[in-house]
C-alpha atoms as a PDB file:
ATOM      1  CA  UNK A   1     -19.133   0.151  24.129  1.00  0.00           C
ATOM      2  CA  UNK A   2     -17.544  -2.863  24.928  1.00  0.00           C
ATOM      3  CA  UNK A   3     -18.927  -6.804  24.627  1.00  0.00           C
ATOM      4  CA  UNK A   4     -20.293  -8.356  27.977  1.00  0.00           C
ATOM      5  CA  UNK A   5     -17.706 -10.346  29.742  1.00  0.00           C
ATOM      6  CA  UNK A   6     -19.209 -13.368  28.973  1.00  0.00           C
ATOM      7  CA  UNK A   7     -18.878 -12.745  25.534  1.00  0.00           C
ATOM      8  CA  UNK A   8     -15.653 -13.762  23.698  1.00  0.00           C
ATOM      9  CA  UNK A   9     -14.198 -13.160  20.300  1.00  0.00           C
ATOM     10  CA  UNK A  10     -13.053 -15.796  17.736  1.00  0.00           C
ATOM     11  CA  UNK A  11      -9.575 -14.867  19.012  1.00  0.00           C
ATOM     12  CA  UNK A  12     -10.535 -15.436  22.258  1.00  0.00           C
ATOM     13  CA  UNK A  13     -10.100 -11.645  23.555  1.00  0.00           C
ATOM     14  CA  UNK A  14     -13.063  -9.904  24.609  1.00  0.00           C
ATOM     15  CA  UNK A  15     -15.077  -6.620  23.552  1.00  0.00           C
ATOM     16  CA  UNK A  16     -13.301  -4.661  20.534  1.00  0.00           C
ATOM     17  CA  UNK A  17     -15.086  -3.868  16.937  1.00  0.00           C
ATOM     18  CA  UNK A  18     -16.334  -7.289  15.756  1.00  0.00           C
ATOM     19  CA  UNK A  19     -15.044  -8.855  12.525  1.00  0.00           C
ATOM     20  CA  UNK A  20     -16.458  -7.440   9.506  1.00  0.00           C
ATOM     21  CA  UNK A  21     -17.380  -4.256  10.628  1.00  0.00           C
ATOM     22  CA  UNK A  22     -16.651  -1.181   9.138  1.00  0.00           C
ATOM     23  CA  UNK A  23     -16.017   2.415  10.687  1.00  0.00           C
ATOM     24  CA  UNK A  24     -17.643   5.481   9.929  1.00  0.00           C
ATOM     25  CA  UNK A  25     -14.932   7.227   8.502  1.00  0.00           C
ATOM     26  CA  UNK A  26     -14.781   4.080   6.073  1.00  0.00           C
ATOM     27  CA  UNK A  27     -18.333   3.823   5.258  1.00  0.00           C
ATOM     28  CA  UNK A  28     -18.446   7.632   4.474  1.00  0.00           C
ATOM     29  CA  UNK A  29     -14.920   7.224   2.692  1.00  0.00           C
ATOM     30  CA  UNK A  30     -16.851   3.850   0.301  1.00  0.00           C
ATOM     31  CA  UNK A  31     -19.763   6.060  -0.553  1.00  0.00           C
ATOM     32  CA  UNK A  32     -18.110   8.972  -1.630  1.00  0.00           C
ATOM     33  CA  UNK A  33     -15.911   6.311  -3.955  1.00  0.00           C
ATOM     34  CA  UNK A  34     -19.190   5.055  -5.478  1.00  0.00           C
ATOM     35  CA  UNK A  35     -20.617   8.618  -5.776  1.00  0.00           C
ATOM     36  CA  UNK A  36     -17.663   9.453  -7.854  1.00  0.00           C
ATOM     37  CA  UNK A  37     -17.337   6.388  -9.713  1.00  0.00           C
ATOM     38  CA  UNK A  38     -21.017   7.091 -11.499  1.00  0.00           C
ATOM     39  CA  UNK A  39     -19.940  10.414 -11.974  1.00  0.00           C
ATOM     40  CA  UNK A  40     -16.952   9.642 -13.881  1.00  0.00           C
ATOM     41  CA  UNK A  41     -18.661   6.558 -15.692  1.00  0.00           C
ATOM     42  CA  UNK A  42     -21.444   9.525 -16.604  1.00  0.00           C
ATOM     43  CA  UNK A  43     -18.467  12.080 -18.117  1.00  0.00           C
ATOM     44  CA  UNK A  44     -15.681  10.195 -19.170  1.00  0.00           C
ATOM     45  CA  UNK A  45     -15.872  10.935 -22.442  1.00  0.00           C
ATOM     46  CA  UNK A  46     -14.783  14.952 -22.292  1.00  0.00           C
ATOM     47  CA  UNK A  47     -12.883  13.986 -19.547  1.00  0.00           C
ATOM     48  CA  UNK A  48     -10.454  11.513 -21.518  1.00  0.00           C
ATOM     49  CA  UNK A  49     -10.848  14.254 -24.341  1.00  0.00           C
ATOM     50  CA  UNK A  50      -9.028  16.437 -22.106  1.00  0.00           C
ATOM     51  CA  UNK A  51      -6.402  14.293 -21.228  1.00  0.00           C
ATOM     52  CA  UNK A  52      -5.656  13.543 -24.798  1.00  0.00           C
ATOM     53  CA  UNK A  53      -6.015  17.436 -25.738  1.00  0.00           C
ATOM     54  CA  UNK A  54      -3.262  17.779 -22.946  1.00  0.00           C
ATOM     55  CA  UNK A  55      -0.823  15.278 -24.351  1.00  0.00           C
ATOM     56  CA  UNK A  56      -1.777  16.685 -27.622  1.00  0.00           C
ATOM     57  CA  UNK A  57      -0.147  19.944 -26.561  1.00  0.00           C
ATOM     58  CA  UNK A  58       2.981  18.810 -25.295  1.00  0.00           C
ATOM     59  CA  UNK A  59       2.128  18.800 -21.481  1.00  0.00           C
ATOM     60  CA  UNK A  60       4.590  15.919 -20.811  1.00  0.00           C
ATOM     61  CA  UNK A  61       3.411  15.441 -17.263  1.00  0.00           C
ATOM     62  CA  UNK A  62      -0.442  14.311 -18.735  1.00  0.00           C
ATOM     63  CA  UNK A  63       1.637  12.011 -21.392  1.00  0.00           C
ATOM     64  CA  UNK A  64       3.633  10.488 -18.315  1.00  0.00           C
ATOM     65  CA  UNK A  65       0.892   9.730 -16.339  1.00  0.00           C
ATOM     66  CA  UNK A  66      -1.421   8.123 -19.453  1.00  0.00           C
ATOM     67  CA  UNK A  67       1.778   5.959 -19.945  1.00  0.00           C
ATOM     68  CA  UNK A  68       2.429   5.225 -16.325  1.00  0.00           C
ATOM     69  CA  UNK A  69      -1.652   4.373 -16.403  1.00  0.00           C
ATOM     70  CA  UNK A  70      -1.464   2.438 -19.695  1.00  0.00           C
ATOM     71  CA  UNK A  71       1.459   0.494 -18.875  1.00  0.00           C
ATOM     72  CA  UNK A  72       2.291   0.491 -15.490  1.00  0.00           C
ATOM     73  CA  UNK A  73       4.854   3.007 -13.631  1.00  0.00           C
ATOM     74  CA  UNK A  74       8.431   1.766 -14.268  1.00  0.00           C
ATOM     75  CA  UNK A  75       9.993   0.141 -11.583  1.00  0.00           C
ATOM     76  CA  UNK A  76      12.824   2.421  -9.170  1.00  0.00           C
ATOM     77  CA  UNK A  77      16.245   0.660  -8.864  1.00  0.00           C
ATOM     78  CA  UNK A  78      17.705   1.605  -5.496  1.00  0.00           C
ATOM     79  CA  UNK A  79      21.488   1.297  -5.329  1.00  0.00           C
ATOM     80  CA  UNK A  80      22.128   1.483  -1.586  1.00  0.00           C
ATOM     81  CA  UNK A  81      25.669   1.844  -0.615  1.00  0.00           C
ATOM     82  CA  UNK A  82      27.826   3.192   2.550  1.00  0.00           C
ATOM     83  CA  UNK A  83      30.918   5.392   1.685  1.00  0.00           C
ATOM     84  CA  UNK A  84      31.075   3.575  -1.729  1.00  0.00           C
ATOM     85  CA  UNK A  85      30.907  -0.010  -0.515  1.00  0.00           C
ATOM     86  CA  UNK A  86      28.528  -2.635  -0.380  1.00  0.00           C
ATOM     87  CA  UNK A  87      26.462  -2.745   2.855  1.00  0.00           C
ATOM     88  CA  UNK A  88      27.954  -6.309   4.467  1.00  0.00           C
ATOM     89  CA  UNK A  89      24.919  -8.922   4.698  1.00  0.00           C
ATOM     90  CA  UNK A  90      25.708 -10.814   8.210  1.00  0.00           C
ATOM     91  CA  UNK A  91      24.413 -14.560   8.279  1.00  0.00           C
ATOM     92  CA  UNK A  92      23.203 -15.147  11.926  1.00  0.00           C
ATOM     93  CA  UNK A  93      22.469 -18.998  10.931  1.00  0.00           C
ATOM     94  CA  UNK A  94      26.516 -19.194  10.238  1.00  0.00           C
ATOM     95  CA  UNK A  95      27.275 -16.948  13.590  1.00  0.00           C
ATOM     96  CA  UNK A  96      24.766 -19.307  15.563  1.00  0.00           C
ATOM     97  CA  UNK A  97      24.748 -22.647  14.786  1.00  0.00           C
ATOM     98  CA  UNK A  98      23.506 -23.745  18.245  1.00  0.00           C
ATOM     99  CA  UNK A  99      23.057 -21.811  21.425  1.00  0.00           C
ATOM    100  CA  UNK A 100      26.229 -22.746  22.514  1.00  0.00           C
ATOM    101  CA  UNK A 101      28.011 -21.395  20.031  1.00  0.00           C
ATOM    102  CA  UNK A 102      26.212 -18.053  20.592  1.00  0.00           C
ATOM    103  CA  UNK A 103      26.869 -17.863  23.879  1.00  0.00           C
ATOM    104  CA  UNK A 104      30.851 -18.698  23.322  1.00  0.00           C
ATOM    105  CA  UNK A 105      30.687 -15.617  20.255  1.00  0.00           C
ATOM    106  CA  UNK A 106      29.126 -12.898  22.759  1.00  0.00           C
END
């Protein structure tokens, strides 16, 4: 349901969700965060026993993600390349100096 016309937002734009509210779908999504959370704070203990018992046995996917946990995921180096060659970087502020000179390049 939309704000009365008379009513305006801080941004000046009428009706809308006002600032600071929350959804539904968020409010269920926050509760069901803190419902687990107490859980887990409850059973942690076999839980982490697990996990260790896991890396313990050689599953090398639990040991990657208590190391990706413990000290952060390693960081993904992206070479990106066309045919082999180095993608050229154009400098518009060289190309367009002042508006005349963009209009004399088109």
């Amino acid at each position: 349901m939309a704000a009365p016309a008379h009513i305006a937002r801080e941004n000046g734009k009428k009706g809308g969700r006002p600032k600071g509210s929350v959804s539904e779908a968020t409010r269920v999504g926050m509760l069901l965060k803190e419902k687990l959370a107490l859980r887990v704070e409850k059973e942690y203990g076999p839980m982490l026993d697990a996990i260790v018992d896991k890396c313990k046995k050689g599953d090398v996917a639990a040991w990657k993600d208590v190391l990706d946990r413990l000290a952060g995921k390693a960081t993904e180096h992206i070479d990106v390349k066309t045919d082999g060659q180095p993608i050229q970087v154009i400098n518009y502020s060289d190309i367009c100096a002042s508006p005349s000179t963009f209009h004399q390049k088109k």
